[in-house]
N, C-alpha and C. Protein backbone atom coordinates (compact mmCIF):
# COMPACT_ATOMS: atom_id res chain seq x y z
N UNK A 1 -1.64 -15.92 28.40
CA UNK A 1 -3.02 -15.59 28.03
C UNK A 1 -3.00 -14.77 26.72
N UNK A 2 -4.15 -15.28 25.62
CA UNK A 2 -3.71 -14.47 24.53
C UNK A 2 -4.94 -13.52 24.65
N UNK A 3 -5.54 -12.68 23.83
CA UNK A 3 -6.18 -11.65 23.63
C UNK A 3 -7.76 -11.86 23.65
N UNK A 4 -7.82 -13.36 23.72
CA UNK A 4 -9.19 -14.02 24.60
C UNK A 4 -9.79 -13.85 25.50
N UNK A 5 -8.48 -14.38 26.60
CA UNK A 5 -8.00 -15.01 27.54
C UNK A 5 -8.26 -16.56 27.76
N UNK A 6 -7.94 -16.84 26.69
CA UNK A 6 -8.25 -18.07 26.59
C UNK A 6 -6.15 -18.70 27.00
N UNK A 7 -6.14 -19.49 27.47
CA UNK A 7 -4.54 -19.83 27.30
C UNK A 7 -3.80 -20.73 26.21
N UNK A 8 -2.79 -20.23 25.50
CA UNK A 8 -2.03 -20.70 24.39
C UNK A 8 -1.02 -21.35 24.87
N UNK A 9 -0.59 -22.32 24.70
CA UNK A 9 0.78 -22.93 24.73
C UNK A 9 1.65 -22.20 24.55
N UNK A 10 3.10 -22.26 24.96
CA UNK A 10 4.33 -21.25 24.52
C UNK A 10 4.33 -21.48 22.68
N UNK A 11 4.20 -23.05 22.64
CA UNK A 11 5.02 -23.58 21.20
C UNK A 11 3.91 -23.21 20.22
N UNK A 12 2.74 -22.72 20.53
CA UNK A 12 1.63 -22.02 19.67
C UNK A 12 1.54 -20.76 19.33
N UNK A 13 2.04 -20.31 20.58
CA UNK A 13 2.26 -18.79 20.61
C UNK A 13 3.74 -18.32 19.69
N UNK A 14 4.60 -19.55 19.85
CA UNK A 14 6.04 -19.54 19.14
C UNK A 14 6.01 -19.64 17.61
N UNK A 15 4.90 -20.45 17.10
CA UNK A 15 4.65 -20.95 16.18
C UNK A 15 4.06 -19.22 15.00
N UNK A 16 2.89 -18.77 15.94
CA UNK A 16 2.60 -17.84 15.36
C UNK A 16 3.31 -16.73 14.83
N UNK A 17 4.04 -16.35 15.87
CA UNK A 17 5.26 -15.63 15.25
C UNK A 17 6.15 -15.67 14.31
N UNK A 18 6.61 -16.79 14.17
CA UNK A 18 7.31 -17.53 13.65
C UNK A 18 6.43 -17.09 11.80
N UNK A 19 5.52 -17.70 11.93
CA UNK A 19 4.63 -17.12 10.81
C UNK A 19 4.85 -15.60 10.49
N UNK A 20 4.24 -14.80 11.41
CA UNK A 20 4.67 -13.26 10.73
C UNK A 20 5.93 -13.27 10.65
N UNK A 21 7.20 -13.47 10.90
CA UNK A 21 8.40 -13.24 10.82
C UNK A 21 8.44 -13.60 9.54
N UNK A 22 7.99 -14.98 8.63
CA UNK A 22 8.06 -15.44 7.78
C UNK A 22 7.65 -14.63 6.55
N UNK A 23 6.37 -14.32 6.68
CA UNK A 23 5.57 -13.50 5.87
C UNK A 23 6.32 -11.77 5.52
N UNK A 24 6.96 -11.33 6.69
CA UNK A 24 7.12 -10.44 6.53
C UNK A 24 8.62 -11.14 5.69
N UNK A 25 9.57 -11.29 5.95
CA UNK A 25 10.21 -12.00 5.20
C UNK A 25 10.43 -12.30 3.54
N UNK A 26 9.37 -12.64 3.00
CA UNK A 26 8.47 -12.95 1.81
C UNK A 26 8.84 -11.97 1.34
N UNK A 27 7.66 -10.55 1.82
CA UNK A 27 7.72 -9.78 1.23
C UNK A 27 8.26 -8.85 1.11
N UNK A 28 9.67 -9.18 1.80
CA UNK A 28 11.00 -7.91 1.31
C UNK A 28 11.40 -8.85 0.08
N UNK A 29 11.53 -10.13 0.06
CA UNK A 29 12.23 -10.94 -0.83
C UNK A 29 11.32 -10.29 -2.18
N UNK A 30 10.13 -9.97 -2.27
CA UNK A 30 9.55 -10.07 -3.30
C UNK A 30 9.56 -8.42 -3.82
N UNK A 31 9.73 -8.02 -2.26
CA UNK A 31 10.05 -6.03 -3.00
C UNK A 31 11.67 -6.30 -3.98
N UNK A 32 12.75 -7.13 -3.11
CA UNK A 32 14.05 -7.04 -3.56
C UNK A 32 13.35 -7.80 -5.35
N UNK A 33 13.29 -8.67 -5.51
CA UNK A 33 13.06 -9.37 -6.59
C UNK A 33 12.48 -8.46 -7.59
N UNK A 34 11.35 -8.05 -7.02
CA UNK A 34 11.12 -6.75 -8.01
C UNK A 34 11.82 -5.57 -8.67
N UNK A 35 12.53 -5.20 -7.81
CA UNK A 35 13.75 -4.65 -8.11
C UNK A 35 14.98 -4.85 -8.97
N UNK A 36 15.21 -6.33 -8.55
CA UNK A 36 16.40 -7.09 -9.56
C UNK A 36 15.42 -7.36 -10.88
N UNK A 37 13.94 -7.04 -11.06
CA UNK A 37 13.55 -7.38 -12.33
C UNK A 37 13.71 -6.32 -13.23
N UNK A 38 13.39 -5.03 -12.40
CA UNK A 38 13.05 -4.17 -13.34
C UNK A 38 14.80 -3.70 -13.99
N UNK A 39 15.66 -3.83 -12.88
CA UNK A 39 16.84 -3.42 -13.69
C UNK A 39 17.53 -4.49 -14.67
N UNK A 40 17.11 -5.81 -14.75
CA UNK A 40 17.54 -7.01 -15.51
C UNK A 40 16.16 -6.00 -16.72
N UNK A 41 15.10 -5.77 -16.88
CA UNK A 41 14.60 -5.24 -17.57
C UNK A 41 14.92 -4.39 -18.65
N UNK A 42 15.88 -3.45 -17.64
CA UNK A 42 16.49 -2.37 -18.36
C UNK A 42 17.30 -2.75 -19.50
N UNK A 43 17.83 -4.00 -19.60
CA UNK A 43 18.84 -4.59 -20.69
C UNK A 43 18.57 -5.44 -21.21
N UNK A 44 17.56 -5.93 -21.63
CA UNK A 44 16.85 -7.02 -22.01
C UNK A 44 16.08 -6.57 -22.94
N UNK A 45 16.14 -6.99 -24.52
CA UNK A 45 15.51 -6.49 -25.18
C UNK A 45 14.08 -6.83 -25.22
N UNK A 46 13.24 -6.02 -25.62
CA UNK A 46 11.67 -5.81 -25.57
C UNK A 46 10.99 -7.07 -25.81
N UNK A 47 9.87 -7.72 -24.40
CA UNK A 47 9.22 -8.77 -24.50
C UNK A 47 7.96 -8.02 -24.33
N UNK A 48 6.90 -8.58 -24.94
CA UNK A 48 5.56 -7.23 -24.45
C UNK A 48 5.09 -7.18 -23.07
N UNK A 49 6.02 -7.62 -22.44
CA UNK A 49 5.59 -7.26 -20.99
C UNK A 49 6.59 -6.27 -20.22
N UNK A 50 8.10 -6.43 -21.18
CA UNK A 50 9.14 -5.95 -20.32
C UNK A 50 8.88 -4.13 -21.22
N UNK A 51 8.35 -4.46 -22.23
CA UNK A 51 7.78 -3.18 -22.92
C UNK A 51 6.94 -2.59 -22.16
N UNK A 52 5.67 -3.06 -21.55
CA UNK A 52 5.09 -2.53 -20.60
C UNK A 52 5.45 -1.74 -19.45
N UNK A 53 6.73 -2.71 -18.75
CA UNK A 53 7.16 -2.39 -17.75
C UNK A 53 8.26 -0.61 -18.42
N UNK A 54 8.76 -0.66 -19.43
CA UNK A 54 9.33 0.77 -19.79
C UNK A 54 8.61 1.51 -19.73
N UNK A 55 7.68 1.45 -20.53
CA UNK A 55 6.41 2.13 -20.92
C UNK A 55 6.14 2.74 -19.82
N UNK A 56 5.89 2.09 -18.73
CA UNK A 56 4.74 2.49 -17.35
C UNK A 56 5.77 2.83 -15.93
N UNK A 57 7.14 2.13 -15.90
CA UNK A 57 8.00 1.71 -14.70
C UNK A 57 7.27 0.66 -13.74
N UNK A 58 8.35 0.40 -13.49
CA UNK A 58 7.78 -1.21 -12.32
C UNK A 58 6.82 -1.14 -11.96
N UNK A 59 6.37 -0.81 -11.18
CA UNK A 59 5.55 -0.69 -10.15
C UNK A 59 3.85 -0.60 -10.48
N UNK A 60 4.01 0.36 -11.69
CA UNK A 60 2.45 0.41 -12.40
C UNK A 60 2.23 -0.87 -13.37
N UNK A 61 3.45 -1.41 -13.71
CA UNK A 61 3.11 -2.45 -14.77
C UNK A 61 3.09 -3.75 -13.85
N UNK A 62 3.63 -4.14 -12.30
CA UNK A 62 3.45 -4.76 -11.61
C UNK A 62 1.69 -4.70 -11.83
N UNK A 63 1.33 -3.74 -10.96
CA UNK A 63 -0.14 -3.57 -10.77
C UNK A 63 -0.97 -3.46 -11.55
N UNK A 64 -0.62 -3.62 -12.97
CA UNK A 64 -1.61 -3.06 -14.00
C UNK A 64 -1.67 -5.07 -14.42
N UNK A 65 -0.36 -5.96 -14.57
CA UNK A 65 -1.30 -7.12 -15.21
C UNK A 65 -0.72 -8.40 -13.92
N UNK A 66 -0.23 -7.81 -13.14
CA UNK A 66 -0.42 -8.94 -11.71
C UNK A 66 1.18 -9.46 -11.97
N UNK A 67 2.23 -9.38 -12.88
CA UNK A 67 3.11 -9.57 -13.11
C UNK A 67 3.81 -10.10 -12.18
N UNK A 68 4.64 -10.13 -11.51
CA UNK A 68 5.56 -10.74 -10.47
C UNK A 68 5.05 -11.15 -9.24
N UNK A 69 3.61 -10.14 -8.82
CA UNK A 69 3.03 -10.50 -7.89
C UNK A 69 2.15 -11.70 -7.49
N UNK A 70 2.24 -12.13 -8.81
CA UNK A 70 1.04 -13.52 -8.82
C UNK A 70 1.72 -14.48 -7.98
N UNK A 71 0.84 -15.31 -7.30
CA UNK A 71 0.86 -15.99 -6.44
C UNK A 71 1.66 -16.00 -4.60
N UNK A 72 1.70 -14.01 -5.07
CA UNK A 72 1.88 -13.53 -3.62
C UNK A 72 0.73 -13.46 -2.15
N UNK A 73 1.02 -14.62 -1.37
CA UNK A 73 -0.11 -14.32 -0.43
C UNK A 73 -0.66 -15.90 -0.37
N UNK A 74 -0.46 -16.56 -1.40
CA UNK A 74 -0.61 -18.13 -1.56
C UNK A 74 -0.34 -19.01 -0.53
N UNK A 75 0.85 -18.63 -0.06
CA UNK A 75 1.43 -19.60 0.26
C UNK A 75 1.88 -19.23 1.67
């Protein structure tokens, strides 16, 4: 019985999970990725975005022009 009480199949109920496991998933991949950007950043000479990212550090220049995050949540 799910939170209805309406009744779910096991392989629906399996399915769903399966989804958050996924999602959550995602978004360590995309914290790690962020991470491997900003230090590939660090040695990479100045693109006006990777300038940004000095300028501000990851995280604000993530959020300031949607940078790495685009098309997080899409899919």
């Amino acid at each position: 019985m799910d939170w209805n009480g309406q009744r779910v199949s096991h392989r629906r109920r399996a399915r769903a999970s399966n989804a958050g496991l996924e999602c959550r998933r995602a978004r360590q991949w995309i914290s790690h990725e962020g991470a491997r950007r900003a230090r590939v950043a660090a040695v990479t000479p100045p693109h006006p975005s990777l300038a940004r990212i000095q300028q501000w550090g990851p995280s604000v220049a993530a959020a300031r022009d949607g940078g790495w995050l685009t098309g997080y949540g899409n899919g």
